[in-house]
C-alpha atoms as a PDB file:
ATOM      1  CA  UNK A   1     -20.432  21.261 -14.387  1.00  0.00           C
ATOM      2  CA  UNK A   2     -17.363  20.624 -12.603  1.00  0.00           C
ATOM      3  CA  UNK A   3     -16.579  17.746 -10.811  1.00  0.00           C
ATOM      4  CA  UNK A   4     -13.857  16.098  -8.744  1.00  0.00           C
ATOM      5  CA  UNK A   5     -13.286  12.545  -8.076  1.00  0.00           C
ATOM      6  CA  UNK A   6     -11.300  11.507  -5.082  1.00  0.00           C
ATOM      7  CA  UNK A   7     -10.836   7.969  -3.451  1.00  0.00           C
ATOM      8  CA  UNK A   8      -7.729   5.432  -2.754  1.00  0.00           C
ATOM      9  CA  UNK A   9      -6.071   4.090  -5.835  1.00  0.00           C
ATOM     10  CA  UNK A  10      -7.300   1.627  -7.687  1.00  0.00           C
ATOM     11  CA  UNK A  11     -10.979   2.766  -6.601  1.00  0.00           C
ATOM     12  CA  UNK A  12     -11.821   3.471 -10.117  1.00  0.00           C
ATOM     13  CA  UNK A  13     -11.608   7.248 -10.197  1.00  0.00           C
ATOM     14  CA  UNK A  14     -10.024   7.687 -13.653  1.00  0.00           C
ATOM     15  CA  UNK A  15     -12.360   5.294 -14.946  1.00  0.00           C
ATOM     16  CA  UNK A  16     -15.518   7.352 -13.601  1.00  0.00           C
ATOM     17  CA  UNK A  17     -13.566  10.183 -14.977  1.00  0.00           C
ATOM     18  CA  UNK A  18     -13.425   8.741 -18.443  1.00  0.00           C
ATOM     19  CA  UNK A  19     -17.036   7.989 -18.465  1.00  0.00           C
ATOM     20  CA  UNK A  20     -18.217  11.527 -16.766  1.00  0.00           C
ATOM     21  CA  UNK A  21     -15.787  13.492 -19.467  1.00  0.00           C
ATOM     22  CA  UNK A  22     -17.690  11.188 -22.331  1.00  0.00           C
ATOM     23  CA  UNK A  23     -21.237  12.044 -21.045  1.00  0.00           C
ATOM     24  CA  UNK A  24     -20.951  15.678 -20.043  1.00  0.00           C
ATOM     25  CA  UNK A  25     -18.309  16.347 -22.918  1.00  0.00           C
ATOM     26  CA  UNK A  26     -16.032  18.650 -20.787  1.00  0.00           C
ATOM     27  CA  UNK A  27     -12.481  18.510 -20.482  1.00  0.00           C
ATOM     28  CA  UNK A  28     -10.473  16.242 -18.019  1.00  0.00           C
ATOM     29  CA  UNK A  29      -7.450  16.301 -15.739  1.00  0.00           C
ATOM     30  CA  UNK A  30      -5.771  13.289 -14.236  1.00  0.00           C
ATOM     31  CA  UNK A  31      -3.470  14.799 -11.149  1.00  0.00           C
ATOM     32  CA  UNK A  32      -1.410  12.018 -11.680  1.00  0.00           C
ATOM     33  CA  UNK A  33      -0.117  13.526 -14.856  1.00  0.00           C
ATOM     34  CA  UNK A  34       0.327  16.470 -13.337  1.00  0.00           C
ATOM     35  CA  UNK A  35       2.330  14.777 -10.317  1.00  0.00           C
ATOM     36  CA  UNK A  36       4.777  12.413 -12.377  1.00  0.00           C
ATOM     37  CA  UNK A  37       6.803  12.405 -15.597  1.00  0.00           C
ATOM     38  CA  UNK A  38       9.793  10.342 -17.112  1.00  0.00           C
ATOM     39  CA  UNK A  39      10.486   7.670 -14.847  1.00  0.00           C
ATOM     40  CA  UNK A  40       8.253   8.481 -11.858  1.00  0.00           C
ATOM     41  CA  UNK A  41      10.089  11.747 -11.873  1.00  0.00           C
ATOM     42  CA  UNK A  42       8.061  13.997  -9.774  1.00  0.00           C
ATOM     43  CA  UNK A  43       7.258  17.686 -10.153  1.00  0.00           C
ATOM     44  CA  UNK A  44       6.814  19.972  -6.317  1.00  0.00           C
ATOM     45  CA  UNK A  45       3.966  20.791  -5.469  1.00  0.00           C
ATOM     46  CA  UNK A  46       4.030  24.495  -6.746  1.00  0.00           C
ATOM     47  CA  UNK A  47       4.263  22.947 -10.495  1.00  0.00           C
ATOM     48  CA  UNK A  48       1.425  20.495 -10.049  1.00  0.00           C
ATOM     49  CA  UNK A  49      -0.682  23.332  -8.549  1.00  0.00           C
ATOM     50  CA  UNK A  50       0.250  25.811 -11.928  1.00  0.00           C
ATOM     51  CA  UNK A  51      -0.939  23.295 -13.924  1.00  0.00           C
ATOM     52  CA  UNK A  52      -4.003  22.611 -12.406  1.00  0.00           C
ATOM     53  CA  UNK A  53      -4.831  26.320 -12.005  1.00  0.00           C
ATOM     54  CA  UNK A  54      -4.145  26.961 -15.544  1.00  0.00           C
ATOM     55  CA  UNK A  55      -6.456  23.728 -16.194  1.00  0.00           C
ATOM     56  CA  UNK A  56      -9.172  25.660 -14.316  1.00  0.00           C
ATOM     57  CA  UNK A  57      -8.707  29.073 -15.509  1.00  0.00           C
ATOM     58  CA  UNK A  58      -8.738  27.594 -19.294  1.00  0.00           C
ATOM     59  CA  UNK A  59     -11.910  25.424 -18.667  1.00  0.00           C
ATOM     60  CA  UNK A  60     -15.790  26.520 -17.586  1.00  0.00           C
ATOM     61  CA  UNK A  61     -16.292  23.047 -17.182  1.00  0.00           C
ATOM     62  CA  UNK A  62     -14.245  19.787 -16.118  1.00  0.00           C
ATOM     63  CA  UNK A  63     -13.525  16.510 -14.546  1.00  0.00           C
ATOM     64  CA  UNK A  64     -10.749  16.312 -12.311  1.00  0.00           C
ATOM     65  CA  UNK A  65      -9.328  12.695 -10.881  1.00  0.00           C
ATOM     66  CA  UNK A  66      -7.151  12.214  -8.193  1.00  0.00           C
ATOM     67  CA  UNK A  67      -6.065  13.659  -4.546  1.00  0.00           C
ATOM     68  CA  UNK A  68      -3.047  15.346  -3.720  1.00  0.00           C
ATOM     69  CA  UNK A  69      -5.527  17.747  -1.325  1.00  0.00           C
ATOM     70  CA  UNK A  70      -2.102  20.365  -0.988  1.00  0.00           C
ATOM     71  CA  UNK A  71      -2.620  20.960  -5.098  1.00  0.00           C
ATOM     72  CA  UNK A  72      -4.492  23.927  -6.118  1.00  0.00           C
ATOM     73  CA  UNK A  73      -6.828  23.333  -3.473  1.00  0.00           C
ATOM     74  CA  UNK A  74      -9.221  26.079  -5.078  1.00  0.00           C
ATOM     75  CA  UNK A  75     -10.837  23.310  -6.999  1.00  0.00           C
ATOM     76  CA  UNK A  76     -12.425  22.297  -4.052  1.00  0.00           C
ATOM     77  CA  UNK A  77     -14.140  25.197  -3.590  1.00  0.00           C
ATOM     78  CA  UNK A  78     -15.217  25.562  -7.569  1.00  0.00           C
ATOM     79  CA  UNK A  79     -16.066  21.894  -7.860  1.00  0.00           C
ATOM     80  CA  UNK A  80     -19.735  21.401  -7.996  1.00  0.00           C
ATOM     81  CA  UNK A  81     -19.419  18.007  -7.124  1.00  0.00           C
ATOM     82  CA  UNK A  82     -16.854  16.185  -5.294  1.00  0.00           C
ATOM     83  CA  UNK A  83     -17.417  12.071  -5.701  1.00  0.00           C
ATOM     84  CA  UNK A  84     -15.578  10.064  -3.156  1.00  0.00           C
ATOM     85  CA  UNK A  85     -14.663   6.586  -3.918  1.00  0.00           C
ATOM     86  CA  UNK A  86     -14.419   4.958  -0.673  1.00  0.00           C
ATOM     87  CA  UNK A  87     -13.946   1.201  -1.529  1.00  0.00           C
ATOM     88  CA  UNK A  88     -12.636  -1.351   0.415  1.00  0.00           C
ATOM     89  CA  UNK A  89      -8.583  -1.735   0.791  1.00  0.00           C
ATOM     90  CA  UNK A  90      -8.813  -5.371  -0.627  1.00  0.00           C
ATOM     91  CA  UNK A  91     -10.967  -4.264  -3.642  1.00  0.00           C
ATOM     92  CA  UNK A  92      -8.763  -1.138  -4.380  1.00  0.00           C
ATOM     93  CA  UNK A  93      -5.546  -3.507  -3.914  1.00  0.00           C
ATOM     94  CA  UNK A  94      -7.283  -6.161  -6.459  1.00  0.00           C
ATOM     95  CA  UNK A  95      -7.930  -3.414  -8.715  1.00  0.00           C
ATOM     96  CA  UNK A  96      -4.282  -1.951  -8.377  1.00  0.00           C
ATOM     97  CA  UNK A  97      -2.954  -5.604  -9.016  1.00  0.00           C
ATOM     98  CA  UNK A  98      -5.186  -5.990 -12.356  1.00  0.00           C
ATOM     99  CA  UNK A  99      -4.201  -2.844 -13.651  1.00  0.00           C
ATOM    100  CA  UNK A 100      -0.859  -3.725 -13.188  1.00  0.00           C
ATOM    101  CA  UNK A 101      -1.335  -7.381 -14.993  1.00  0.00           C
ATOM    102  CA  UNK A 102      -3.481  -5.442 -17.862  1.00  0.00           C
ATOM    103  CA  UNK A 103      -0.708  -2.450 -18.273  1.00  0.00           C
ATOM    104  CA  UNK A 104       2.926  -3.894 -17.145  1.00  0.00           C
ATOM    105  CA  UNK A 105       5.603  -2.513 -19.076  1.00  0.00           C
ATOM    106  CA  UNK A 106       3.345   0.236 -20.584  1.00  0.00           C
ATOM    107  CA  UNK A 107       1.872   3.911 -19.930  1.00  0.00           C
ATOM    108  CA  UNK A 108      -1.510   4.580 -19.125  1.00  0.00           C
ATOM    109  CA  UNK A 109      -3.355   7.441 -20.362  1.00  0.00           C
ATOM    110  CA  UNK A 110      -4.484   8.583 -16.555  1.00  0.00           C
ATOM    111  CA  UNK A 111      -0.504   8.279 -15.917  1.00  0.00           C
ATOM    112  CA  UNK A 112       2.436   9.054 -17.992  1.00  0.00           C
ATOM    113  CA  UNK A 113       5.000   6.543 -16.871  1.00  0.00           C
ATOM    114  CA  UNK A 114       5.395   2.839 -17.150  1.00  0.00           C
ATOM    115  CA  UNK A 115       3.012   0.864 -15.115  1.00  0.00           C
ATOM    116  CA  UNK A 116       4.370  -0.892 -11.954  1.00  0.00           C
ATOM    117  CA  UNK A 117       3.391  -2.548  -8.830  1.00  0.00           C
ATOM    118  CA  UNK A 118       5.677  -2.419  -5.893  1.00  0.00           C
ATOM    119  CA  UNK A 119       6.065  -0.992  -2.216  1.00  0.00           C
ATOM    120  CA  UNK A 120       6.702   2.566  -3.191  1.00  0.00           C
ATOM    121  CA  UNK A 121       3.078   2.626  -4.984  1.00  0.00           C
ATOM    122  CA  UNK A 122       0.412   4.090  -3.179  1.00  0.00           C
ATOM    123  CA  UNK A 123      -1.898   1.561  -1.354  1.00  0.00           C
ATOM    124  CA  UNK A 124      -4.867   2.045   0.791  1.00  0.00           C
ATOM    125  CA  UNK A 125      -4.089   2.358   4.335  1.00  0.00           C
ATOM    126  CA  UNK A 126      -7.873   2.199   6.025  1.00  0.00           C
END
């Protein structure tokens, strides 16, 4: 099985990832790791999409959360299953704001630098 999960931040999507990877027992990618390192450092585009292609050439199966459409963009066409979390702004921008309360000053798993909350991160637009 191979799935993707897209959707605005904070609509859950690494959270659904968690859970699919735990049931189905395949591997997982969060683009976000791919996308950022150090201090929001972030990699081009060409060395997100190696990594992700290496992800899928290593894996017969997988969970994959997060956007960035321009990034190896042949795991749309292998996923079996794209999810879309379409949520409403205010609910993704509540969730953004309580991950930021529950993880400030820390790393999350789904994203290797310190949590923060502030104009440059990614909000919903619709």
């Amino acid at each position: 099985m191979k799935i993707q999960i897209i959707g605005f931040s904070g609509s859950g999507k690494s959270t659904l990832a968690r859970t699919l990877d735990k049931h189905y027992n395949v591997p997982f990618l969060h683009l976000d790791n791919t996308r950022f390192y150090g201090d929001w450092e972030e990699r081009t585009s060409e060395e997100q999409s190696i990594i992700v292609e290496n992800f899928l050439n290593e894996n017969d199966s997988w969970v994959i959360d997060g956007n960035y459409s321009s990034v190896a963009p042949e795991r749309f066409r292998e996923s079996d299953l794209t999810i879309l979390l379409a949520y409403n702004r205010l609910v993704c921008y509540r969730n953004c704001k309580n991950r930021y309360v529950k993880y400030k000053g820390r790393n999350r798993e789904d994203c290797p630098c310190t949590e923060k909350f502030d104009l440059e991160c990614e909000l919903p637009t619709t």
